[in-house]
N, C-alpha and C. Protein backbone atom coordinates (compact mmCIF):
# COMPACT_ATOMS: atom_id res chain seq x y z
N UNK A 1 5.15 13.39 30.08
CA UNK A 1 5.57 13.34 28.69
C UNK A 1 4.98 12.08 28.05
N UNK A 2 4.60 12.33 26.63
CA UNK A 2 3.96 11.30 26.05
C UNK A 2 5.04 10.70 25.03
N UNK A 3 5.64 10.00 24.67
CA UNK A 3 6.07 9.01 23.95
C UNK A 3 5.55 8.32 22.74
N UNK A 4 5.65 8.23 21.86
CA UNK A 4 5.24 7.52 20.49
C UNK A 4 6.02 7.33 19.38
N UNK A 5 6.49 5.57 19.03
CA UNK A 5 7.02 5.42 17.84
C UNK A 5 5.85 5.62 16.49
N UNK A 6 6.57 6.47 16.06
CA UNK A 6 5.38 6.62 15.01
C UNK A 6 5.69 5.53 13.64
N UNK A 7 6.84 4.15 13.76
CA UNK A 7 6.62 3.94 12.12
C UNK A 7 6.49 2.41 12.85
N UNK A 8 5.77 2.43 13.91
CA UNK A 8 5.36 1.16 14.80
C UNK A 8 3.76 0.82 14.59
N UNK A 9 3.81 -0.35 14.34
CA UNK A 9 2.33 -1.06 14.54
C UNK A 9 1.60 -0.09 13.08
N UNK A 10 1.87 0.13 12.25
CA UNK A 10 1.24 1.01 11.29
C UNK A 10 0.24 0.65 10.38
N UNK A 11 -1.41 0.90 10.50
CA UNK A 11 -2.33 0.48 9.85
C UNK A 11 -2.42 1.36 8.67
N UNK A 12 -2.77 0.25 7.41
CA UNK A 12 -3.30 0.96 6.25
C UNK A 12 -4.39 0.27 5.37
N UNK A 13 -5.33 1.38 5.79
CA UNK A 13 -6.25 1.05 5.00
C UNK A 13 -6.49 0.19 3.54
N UNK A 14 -7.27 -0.45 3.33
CA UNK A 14 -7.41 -1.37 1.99
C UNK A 14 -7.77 -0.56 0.90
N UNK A 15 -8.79 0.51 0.95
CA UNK A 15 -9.80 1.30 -0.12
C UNK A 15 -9.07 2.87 -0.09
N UNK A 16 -9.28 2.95 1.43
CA UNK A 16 -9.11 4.92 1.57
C UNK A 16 -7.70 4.45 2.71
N UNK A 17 -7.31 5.94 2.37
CA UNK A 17 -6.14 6.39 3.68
C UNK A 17 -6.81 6.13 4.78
N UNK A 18 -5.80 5.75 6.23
CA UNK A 18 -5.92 5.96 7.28
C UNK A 18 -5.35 6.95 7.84
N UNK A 19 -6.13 7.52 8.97
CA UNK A 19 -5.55 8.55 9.80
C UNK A 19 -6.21 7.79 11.28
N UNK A 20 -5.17 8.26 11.85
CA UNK A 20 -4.70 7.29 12.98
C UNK A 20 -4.24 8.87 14.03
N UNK A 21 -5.66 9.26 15.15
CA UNK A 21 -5.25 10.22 15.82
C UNK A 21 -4.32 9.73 17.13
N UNK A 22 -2.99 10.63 17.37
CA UNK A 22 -2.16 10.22 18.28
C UNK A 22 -1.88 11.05 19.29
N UNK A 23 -2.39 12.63 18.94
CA UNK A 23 -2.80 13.09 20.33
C UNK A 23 -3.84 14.22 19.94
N UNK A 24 -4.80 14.21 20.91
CA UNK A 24 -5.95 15.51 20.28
C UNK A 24 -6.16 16.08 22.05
N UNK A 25 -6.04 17.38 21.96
CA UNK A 25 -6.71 18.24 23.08
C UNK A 25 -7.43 19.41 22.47
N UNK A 26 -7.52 20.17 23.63
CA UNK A 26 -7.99 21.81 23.04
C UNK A 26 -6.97 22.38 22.31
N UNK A 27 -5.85 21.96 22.90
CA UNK A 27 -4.14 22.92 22.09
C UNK A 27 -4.03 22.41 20.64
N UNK A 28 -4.71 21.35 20.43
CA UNK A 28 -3.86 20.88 18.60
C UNK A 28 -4.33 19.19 18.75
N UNK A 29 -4.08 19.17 17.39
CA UNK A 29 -4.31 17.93 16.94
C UNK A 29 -2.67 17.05 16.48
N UNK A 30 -2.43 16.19 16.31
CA UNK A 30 -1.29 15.24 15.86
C UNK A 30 -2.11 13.90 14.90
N UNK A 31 -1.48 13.86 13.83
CA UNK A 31 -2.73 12.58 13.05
C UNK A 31 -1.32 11.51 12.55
N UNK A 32 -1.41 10.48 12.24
CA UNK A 32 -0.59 10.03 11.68
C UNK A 32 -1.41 9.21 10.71
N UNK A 33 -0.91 9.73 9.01
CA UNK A 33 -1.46 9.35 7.86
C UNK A 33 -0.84 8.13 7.52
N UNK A 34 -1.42 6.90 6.76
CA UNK A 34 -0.42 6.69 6.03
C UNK A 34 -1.57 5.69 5.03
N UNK A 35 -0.83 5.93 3.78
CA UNK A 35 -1.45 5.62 2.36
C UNK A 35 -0.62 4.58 1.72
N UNK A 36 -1.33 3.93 0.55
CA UNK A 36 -0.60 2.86 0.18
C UNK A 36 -0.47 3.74 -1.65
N UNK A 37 0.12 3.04 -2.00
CA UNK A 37 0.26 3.66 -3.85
C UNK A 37 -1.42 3.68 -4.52
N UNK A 38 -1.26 4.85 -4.72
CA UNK A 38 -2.46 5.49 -6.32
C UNK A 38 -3.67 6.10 -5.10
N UNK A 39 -3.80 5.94 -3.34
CA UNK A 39 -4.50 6.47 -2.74
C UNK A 39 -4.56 7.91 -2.76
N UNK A 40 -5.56 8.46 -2.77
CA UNK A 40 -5.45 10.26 -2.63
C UNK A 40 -6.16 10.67 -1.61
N UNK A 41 -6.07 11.71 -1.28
CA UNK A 41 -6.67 12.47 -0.84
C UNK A 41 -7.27 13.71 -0.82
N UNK A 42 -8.90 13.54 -1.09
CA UNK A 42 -9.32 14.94 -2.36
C UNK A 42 -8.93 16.17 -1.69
N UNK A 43 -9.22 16.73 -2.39
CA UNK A 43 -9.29 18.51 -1.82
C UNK A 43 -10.24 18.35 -0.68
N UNK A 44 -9.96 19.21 0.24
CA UNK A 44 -10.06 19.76 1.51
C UNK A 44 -9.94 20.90 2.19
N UNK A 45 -9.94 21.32 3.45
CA UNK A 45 -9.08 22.52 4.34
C UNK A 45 -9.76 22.12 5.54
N UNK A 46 -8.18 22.63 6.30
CA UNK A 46 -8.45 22.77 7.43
C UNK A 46 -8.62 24.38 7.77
N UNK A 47 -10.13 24.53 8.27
CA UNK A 47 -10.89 26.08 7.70
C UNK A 47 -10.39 26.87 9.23
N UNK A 48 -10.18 26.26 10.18
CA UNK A 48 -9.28 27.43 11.58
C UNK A 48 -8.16 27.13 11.69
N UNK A 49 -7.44 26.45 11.29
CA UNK A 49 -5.90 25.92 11.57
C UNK A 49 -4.81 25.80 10.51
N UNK A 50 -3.57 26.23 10.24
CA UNK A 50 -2.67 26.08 9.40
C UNK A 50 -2.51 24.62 9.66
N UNK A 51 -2.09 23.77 8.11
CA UNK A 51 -2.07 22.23 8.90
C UNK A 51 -0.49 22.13 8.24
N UNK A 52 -0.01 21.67 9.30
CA UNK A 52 1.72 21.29 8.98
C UNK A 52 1.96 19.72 8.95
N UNK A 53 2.06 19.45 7.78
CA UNK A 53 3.04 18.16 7.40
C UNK A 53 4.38 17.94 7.88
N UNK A 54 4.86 16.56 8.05
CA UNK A 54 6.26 16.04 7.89
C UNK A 54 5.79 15.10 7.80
N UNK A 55 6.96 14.50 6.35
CA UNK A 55 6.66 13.57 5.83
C UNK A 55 7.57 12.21 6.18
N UNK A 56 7.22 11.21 6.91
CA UNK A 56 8.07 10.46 7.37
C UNK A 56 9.03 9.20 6.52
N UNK A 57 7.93 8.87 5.85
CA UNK A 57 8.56 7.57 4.75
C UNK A 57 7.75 8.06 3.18
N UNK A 58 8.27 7.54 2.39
CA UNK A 58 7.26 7.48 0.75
C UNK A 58 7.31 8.63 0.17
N UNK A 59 6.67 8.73 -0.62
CA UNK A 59 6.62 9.57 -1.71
C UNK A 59 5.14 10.29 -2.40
N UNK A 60 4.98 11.41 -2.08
CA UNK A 60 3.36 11.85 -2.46
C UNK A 60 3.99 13.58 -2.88
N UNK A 61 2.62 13.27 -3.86
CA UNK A 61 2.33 14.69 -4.85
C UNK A 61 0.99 15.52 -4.01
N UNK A 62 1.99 16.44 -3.82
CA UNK A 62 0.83 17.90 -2.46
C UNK A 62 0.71 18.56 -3.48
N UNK A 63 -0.45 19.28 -3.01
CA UNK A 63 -0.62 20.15 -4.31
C UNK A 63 -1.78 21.29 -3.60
N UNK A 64 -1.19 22.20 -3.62
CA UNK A 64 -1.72 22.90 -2.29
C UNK A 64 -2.63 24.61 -3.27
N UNK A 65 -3.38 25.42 -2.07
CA UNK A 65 -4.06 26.21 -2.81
C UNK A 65 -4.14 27.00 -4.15
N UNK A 66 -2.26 27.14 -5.05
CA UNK A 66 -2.22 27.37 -6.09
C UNK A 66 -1.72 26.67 -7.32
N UNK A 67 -2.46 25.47 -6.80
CA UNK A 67 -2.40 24.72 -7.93
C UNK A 67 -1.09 24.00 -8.09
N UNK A 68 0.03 24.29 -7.66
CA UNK A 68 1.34 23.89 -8.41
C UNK A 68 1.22 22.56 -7.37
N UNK A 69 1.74 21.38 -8.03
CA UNK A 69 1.84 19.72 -7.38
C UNK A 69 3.46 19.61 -7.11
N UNK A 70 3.95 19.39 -5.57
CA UNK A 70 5.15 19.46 -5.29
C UNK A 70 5.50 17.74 -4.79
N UNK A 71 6.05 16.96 -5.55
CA UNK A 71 6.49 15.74 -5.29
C UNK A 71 7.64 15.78 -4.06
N UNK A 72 6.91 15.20 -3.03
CA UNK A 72 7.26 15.33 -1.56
C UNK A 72 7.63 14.01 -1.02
N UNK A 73 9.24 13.69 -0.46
CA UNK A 73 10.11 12.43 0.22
C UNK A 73 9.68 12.73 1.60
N UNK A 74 10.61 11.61 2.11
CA UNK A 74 11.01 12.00 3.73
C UNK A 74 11.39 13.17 4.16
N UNK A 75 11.25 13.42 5.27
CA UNK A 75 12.01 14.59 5.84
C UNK A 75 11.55 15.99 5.39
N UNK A 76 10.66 16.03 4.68
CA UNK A 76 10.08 17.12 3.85
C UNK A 76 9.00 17.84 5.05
N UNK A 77 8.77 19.16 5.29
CA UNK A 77 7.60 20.02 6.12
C UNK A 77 7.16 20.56 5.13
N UNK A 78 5.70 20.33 5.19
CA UNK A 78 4.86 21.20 4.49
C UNK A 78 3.84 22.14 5.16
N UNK A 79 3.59 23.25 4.98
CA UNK A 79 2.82 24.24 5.65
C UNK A 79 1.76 24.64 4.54
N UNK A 80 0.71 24.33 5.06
CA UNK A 80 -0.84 24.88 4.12
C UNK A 80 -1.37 25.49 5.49
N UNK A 81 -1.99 27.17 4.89
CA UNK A 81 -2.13 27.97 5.38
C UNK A 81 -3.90 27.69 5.90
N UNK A 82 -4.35 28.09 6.78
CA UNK A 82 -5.59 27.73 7.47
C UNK A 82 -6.66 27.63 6.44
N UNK A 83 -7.13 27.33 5.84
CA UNK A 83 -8.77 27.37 4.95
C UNK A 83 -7.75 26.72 3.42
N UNK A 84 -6.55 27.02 3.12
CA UNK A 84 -5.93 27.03 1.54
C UNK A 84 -6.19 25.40 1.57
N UNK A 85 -7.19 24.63 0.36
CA UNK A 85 -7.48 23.85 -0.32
C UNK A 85 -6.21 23.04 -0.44
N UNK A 86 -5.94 21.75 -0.56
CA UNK A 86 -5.02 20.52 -0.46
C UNK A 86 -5.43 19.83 -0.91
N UNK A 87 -4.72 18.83 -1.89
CA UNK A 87 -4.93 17.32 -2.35
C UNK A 87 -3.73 16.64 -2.22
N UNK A 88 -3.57 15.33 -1.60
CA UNK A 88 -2.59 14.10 -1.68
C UNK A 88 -2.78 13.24 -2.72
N UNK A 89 -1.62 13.01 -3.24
CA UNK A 89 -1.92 11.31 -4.04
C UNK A 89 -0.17 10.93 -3.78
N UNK A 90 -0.64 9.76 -3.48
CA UNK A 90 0.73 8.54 -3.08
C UNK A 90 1.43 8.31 -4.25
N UNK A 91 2.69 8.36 -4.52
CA UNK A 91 3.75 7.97 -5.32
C UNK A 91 3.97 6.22 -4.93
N UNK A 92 4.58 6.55 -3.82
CA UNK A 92 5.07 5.26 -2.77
C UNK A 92 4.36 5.06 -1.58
N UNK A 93 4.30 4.02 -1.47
CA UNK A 93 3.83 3.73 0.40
C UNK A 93 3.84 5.43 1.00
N UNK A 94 3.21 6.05 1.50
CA UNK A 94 3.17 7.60 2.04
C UNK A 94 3.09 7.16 3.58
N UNK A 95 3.99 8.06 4.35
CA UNK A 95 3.53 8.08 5.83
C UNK A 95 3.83 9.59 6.04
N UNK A 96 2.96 10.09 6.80
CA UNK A 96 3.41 11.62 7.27
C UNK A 96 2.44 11.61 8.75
N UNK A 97 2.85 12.25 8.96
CA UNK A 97 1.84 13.17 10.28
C UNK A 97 1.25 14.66 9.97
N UNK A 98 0.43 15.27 10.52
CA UNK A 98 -0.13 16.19 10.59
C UNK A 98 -0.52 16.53 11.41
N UNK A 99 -0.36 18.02 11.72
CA UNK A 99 -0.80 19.02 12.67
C UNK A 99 -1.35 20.27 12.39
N UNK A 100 -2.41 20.16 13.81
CA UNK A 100 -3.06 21.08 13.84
C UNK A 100 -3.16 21.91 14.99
N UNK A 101 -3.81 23.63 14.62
CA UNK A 101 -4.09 24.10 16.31
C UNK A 101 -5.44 23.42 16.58
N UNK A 102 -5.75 23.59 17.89
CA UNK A 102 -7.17 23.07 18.45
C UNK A 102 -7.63 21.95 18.14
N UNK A 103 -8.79 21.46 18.72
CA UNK A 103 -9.88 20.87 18.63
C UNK A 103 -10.78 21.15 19.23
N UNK A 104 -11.60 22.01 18.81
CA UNK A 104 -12.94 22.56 19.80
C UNK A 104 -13.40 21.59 20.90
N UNK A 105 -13.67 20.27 20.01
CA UNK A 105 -14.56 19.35 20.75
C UNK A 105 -13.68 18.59 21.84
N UNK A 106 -12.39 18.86 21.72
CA UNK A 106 -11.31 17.94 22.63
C UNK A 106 -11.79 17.60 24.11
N UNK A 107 -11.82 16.69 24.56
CA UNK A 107 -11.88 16.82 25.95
C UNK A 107 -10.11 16.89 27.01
N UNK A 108 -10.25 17.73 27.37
CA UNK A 108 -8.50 18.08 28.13
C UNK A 108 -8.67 16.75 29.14
């Protein structure tokens, strides 16, 4: 069993978000984000994998493949469906994690 405080030792980037990988195999990915205020994160997808949020600390505006922007706290799961387009922008200090299935390139 692997173990991890996730709101321990927490780097954030000066310019762009950090993502900070905390476990990657062939089975899935685990990322731990975290953003400071007015950082975003443009549109994207994750094009083979549904990517699931929980949002640990802060406050950020998701705004996921149809357009509508859902102002997202703690404790919040978000589910964007495999390829559906995403953008972040930070309200507050943002921390979340993210998951994924796979990593092709993983080494087990």
């Amino acid at each position: 069993m692997k173990v991890t405080d996730l709101l321990k030792n927490m780097k954030f980037g000066d310019k762009d978000p950090h993502a900070e990988p905390l476990h990657v195999d062939t089975q899935g990915r685990a990322i731990l984000f975290t953003l400071k205020p007015d950082q975003t994160i443009r549109e994207h997808n994750a094009p083979s994998s549904p990517f699931f949020v929980v949002v640990l600390k802060g406050q950020g505006v998701f705004t996921g493949g149809d357009g509508i922007e859902h102002t997202c706290g703690s404790n919040t799961l978000l589910v964007f469906d495999a390829g559906e387009q995403h953008t972040i922008r930070v309200v507050e200090e943002l921390i979340f994690v993210g998951f994924l299935h796979g990593a092709p390139l993983a080494q087990k």
